[in-house]
PDB file of N, CA and C in Angstrom:
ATOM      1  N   UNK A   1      26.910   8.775 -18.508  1.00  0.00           N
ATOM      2  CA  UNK A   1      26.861   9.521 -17.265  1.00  0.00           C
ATOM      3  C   UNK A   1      25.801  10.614 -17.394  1.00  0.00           C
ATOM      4  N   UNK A   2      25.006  10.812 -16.287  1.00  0.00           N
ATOM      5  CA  UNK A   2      24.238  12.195 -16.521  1.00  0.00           C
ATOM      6  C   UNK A   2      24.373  12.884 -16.064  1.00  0.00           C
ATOM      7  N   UNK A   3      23.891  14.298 -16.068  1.00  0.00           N
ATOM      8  CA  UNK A   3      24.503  15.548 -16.388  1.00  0.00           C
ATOM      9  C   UNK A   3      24.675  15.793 -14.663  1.00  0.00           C
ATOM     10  N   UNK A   4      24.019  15.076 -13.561  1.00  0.00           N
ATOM     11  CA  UNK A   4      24.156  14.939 -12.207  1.00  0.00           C
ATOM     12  C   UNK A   4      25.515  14.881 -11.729  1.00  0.00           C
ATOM     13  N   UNK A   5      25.605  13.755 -12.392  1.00  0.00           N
ATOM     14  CA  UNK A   5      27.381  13.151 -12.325  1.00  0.00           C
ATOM     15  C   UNK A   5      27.431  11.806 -11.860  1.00  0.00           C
ATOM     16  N   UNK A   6      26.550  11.228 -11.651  1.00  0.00           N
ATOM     17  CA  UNK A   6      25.731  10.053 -11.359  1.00  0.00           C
ATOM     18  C   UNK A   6      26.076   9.245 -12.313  1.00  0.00           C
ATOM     19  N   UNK A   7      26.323   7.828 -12.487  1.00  0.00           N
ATOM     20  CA  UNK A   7      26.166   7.119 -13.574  1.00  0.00           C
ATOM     21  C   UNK A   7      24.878   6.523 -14.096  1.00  0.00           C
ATOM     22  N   UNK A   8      24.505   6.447 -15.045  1.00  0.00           N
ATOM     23  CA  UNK A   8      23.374   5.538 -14.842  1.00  0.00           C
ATOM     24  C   UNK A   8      23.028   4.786 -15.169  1.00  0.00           C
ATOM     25  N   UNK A   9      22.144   3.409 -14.128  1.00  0.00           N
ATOM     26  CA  UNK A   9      21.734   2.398 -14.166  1.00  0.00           C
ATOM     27  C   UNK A   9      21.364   1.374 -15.443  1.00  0.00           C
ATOM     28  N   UNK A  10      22.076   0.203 -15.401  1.00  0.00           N
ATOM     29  CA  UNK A  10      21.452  -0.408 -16.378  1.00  0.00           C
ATOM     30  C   UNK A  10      19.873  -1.439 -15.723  1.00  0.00           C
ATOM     31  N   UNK A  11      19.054  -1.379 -16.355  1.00  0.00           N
ATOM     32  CA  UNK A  11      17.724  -1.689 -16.119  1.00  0.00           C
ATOM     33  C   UNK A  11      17.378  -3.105 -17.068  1.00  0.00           C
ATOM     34  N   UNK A  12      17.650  -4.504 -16.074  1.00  0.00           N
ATOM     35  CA  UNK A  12      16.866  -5.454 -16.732  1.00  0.00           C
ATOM     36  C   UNK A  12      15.792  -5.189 -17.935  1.00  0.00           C
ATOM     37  N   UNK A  13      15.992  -5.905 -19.041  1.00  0.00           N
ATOM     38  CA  UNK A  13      14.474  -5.867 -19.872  1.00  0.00           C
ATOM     39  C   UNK A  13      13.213  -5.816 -19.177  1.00  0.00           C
ATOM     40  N   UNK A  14      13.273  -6.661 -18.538  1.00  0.00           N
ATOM     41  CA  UNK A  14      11.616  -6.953 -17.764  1.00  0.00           C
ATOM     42  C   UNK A  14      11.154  -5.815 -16.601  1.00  0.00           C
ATOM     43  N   UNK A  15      11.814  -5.159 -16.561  1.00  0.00           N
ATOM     44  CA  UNK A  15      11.527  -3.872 -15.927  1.00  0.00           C
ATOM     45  C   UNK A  15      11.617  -2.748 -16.627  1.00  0.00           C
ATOM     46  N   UNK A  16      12.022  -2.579 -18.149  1.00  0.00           N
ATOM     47  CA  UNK A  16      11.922  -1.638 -18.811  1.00  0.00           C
ATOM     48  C   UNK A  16      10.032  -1.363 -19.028  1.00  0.00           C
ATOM     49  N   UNK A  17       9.675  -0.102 -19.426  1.00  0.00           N
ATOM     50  CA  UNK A  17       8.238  -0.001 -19.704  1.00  0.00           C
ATOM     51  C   UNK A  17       8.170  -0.670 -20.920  1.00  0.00           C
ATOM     52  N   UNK A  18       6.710  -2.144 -20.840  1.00  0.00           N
ATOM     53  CA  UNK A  18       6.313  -2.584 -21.560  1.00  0.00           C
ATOM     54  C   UNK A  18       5.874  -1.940 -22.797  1.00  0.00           C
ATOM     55  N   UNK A  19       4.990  -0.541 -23.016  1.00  0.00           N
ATOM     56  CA  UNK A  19       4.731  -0.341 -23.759  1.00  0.00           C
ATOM     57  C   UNK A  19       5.752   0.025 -25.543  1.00  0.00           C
ATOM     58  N   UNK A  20       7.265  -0.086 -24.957  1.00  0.00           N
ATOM     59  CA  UNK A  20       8.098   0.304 -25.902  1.00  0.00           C
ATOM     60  C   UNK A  20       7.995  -1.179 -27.071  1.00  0.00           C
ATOM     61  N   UNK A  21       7.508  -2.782 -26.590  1.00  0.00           N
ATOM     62  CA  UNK A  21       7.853  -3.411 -27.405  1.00  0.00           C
ATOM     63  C   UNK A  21       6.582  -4.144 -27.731  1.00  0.00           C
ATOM     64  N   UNK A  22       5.646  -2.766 -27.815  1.00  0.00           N
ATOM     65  CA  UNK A  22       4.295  -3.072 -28.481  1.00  0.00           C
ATOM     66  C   UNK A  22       3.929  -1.966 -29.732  1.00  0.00           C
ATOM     67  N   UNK A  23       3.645  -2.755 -31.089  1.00  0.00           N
ATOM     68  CA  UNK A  23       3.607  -1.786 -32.092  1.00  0.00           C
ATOM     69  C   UNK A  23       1.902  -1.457 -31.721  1.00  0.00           C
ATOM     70  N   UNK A  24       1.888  -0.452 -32.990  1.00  0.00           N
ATOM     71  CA  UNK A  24       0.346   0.505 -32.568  1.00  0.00           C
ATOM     72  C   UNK A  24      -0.414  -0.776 -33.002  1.00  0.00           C
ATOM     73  N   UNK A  25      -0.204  -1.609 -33.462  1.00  0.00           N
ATOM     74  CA  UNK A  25      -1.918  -2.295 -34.712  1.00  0.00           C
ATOM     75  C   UNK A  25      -1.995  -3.874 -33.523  1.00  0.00           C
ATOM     76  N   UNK A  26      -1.219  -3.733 -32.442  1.00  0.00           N
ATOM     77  CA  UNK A  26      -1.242  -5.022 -31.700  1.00  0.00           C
ATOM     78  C   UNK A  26      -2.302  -4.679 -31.014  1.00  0.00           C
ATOM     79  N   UNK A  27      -3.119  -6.119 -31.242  1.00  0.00           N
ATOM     80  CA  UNK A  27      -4.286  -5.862 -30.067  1.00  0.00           C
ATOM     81  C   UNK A  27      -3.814  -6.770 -28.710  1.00  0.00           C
ATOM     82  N   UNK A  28      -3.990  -6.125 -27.745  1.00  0.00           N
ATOM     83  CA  UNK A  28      -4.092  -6.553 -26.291  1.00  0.00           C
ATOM     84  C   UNK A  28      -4.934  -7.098 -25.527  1.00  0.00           C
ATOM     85  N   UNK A  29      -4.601  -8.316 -24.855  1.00  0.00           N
ATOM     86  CA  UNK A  29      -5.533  -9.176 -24.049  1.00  0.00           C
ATOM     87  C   UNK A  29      -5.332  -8.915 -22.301  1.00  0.00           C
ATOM     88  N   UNK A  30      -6.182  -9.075 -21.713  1.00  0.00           N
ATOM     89  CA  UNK A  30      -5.559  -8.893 -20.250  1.00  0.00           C
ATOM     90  C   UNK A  30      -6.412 -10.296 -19.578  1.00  0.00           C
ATOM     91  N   UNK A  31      -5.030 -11.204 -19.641  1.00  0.00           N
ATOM     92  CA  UNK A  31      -5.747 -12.322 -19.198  1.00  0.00           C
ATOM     93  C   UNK A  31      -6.595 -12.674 -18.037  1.00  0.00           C
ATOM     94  N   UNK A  32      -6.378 -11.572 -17.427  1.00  0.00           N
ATOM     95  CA  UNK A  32      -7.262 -12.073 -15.567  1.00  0.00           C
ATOM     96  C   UNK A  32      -8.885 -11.499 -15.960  1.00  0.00           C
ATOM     97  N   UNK A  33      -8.625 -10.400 -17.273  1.00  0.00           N
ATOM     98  CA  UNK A  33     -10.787 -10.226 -17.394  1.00  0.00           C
ATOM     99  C   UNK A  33     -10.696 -10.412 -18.784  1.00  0.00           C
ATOM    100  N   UNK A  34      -9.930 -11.079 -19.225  1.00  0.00           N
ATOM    101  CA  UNK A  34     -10.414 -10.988 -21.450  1.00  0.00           C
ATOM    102  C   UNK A  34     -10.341 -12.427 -21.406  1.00  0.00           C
ATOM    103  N   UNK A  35      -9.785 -12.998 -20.222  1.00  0.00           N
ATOM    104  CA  UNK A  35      -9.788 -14.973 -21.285  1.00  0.00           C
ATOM    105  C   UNK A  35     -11.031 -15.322 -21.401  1.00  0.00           C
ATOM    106  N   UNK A  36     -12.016 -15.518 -20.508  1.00  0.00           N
ATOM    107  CA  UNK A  36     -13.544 -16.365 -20.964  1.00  0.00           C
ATOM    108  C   UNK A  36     -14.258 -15.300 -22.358  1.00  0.00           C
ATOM    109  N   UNK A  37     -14.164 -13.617 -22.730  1.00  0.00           N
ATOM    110  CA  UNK A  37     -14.543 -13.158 -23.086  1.00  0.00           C
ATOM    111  C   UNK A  37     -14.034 -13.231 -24.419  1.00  0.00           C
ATOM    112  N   UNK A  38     -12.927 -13.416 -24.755  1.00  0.00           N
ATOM    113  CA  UNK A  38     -11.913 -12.906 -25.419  1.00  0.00           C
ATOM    114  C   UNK A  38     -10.875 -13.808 -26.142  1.00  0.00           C
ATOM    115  N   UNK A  39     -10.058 -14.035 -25.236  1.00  0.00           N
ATOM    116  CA  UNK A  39      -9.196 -15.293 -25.608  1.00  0.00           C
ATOM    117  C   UNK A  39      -9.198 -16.701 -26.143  1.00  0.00           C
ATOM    118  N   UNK A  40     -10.129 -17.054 -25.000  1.00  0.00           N
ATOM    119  CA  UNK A  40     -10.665 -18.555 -24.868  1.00  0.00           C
ATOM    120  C   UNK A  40     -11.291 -18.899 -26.386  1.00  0.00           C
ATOM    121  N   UNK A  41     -12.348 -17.934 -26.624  1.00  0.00           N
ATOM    122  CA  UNK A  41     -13.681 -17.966 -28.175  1.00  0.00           C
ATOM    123  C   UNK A  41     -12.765 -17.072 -29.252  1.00  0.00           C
ATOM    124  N   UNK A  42     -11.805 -16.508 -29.517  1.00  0.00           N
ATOM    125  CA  UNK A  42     -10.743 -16.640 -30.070  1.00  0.00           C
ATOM    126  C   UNK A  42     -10.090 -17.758 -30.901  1.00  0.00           C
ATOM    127  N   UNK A  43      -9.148 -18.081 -29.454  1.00  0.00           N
ATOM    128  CA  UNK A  43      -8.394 -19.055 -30.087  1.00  0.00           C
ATOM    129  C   UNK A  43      -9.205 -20.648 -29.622  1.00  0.00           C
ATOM    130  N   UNK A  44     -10.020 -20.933 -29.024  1.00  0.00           N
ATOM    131  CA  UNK A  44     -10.947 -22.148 -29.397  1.00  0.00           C
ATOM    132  C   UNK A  44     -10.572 -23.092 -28.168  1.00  0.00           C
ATOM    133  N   UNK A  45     -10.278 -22.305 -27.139  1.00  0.00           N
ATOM    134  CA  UNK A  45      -9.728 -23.468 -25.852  1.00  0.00           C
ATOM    135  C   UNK A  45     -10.610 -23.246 -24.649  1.00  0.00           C
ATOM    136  N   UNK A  46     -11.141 -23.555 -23.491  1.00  0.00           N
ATOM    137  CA  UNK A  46     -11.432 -23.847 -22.462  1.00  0.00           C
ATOM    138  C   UNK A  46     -10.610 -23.394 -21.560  1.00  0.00           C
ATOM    139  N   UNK A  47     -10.917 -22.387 -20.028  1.00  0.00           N
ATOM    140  CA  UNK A  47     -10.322 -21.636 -19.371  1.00  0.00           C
ATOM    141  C   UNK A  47      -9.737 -22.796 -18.517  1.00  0.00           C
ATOM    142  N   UNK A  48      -8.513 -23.262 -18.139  1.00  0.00           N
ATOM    143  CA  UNK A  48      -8.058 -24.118 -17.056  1.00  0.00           C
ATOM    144  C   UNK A  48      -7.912 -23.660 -15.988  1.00  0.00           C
ATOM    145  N   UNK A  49      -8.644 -25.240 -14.977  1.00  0.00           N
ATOM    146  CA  UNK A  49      -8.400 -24.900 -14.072  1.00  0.00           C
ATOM    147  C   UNK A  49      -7.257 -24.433 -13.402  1.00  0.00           C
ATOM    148  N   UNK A  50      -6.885 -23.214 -12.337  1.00  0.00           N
ATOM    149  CA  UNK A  50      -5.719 -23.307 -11.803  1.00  0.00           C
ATOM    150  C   UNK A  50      -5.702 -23.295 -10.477  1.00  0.00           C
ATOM    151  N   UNK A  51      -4.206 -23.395 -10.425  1.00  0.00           N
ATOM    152  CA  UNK A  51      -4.047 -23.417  -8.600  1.00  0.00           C
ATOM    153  C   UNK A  51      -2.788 -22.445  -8.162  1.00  0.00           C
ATOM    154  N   UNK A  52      -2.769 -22.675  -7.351  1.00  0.00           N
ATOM    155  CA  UNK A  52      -1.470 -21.519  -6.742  1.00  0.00           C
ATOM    156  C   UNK A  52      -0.412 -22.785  -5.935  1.00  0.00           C
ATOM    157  N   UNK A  53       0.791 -21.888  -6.763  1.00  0.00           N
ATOM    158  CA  UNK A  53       2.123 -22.578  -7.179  1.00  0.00           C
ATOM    159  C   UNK A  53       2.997 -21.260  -6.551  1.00  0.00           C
ATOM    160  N   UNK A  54       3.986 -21.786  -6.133  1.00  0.00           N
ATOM    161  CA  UNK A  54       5.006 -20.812  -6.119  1.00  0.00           C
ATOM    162  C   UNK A  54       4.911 -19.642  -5.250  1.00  0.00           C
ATOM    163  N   UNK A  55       3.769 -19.846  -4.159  1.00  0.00           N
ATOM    164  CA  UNK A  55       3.714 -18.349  -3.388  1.00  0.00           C
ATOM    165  C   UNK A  55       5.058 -18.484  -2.324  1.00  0.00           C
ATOM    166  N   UNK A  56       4.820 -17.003  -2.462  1.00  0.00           N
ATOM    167  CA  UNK A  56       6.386 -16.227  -1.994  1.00  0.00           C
ATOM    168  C   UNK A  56       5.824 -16.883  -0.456  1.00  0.00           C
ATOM    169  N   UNK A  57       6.706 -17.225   0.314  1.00  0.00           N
ATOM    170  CA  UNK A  57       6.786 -17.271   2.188  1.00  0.00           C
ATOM    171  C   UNK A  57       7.594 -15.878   2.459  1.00  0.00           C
ATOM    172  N   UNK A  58       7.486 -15.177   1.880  1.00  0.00           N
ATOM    173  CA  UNK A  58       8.413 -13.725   2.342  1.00  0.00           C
ATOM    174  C   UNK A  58       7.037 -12.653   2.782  1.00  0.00           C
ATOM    175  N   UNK A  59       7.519 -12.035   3.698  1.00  0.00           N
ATOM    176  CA  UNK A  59       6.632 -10.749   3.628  1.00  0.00           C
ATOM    177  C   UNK A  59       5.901  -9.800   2.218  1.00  0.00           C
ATOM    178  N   UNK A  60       5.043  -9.471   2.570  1.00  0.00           N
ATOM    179  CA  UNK A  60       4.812  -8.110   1.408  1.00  0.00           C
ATOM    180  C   UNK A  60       5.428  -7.261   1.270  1.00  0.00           C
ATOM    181  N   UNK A  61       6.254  -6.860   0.571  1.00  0.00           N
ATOM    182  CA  UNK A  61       7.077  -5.387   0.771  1.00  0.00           C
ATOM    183  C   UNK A  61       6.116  -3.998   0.898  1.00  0.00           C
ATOM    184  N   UNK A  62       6.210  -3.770   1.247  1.00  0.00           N
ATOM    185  CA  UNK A  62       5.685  -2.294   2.106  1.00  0.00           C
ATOM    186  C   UNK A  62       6.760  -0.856   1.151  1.00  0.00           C
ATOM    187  N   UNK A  63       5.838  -0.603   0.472  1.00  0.00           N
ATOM    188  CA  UNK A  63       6.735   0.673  -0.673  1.00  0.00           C
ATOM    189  C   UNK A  63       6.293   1.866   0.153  1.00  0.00           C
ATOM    190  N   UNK A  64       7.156   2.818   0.047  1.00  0.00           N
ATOM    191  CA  UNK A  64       7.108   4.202   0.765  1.00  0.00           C
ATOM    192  C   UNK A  64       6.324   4.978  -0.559  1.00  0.00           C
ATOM    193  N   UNK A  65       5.867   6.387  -0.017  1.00  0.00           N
ATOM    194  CA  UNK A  65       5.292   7.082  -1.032  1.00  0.00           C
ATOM    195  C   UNK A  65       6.451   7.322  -2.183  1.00  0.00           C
ATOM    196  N   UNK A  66       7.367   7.708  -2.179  1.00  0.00           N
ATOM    197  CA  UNK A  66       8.256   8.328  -2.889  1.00  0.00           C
ATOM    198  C   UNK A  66       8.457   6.957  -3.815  1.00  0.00           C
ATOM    199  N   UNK A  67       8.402   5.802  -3.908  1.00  0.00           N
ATOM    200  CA  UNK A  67       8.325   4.326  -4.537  1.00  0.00           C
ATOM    201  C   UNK A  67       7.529   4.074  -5.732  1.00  0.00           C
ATOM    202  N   UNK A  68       6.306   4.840  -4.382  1.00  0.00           N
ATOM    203  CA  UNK A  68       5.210   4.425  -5.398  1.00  0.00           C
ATOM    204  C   UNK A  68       5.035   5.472  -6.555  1.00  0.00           C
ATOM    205  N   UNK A  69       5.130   6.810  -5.924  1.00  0.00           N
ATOM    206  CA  UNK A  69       5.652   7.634  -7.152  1.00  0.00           C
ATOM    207  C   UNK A  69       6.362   7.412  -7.869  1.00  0.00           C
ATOM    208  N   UNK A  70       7.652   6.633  -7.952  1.00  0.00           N
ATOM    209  CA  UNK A  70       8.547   6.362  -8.696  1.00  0.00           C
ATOM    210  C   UNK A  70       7.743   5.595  -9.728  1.00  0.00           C
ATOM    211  N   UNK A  71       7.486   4.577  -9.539  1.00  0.00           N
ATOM    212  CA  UNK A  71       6.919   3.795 -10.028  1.00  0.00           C
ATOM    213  C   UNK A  71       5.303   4.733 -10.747  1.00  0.00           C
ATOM    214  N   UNK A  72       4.648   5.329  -9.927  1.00  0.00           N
ATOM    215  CA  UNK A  72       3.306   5.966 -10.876  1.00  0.00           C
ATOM    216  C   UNK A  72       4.133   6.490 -12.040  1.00  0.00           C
ATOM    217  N   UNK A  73       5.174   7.420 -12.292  1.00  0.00           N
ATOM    218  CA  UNK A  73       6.014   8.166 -13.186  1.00  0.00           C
ATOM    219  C   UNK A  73       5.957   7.187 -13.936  1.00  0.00           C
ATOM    220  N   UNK A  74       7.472   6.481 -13.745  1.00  0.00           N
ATOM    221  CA  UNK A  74       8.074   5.366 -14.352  1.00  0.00           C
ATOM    222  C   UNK A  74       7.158   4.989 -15.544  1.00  0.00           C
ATOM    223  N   UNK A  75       6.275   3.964 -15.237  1.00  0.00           N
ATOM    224  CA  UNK A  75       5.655   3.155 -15.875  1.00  0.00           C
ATOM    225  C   UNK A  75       3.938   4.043 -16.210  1.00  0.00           C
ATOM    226  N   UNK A  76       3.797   5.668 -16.369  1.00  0.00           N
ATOM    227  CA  UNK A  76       2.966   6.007 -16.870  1.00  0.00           C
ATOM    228  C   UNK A  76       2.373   5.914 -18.150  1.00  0.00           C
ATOM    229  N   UNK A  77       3.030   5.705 -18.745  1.00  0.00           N
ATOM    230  CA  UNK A  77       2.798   5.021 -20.422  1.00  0.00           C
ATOM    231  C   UNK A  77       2.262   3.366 -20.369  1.00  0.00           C
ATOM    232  N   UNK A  78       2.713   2.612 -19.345  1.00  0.00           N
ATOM    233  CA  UNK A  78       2.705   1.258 -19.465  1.00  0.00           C
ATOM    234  C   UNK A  78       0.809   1.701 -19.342  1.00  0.00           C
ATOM    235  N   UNK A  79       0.579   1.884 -18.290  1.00  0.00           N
ATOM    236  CA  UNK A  79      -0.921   2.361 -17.318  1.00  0.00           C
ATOM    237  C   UNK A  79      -1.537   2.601 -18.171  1.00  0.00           C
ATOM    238  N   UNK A  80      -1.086   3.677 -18.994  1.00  0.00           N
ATOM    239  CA  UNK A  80      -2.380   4.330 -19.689  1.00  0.00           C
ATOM    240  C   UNK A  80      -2.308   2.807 -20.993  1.00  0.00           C
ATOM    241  N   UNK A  81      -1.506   2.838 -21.549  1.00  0.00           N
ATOM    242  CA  UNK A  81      -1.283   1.880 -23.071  1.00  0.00           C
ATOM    243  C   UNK A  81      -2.351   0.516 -22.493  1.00  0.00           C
ATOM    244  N   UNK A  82      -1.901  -0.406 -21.339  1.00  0.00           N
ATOM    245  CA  UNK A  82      -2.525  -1.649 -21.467  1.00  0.00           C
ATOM    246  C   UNK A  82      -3.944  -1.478 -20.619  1.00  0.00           C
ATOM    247  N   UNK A  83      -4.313  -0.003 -20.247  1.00  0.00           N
ATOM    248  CA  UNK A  83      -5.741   0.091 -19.402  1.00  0.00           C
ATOM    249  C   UNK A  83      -5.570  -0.294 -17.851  1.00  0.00           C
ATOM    250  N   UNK A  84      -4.390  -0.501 -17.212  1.00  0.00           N
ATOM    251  CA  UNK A  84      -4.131  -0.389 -15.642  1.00  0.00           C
ATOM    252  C   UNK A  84      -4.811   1.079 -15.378  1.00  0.00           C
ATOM    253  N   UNK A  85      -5.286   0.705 -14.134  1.00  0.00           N
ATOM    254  CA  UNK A  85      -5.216   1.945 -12.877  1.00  0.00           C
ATOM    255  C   UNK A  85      -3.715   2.076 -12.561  1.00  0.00           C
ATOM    256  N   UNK A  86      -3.414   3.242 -12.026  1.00  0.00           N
ATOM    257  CA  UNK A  86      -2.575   3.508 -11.336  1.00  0.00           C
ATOM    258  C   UNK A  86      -2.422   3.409 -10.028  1.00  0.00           C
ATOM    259  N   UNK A  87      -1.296   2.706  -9.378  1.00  0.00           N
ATOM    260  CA  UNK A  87      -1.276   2.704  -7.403  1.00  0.00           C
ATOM    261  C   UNK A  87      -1.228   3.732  -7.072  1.00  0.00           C
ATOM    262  N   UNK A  88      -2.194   3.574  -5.888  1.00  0.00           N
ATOM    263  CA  UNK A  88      -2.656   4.613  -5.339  1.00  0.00           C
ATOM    264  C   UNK A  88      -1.782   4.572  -3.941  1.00  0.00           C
TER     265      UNK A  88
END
């Protein structure tokens, strides 16, 4: 319980901040600009072609400021650790 009086939330893994289950000596890839550079001449494979699978038919969710703050906070360690910008 916190000191509010609030209980608090348990938080899926995959929404916890990534950076907690990365040690310091791991190097990081960011596949959407490191695979042809990086990855690919690495590990010795050819970029595949892809396609789009699985798009949502739902709206975009539309986050309020106070969201996106949540989220700039939240995950400020993730941002700075893997080289994201932050939403603006």
């Amino acid at each position: 319980m916190l000191a509010s009086g609030k209980k608090r939330g348990i938080i899926p893994i995959g929404f916890l901040p990534q950076h907690r289950f990365v040690a310091p000596e791991t190097e990081i890839f960011h596949v959407e600009r490191d695979f042809d550079s990086r990855i690919a001449a690495r590990f010795g494979f050819e970029k595949p072609e892809t396609r789009e699978i699985n798009k949502s038919k739902h709206e975009q969710l539309e986050l309020t400021d106070d969201m996106v703050d949540w989220v700039r906070n939240y995950y400020a360690k993730d941002f700075e650790t893997f080289g994201y910008d932050r939403p603006s």
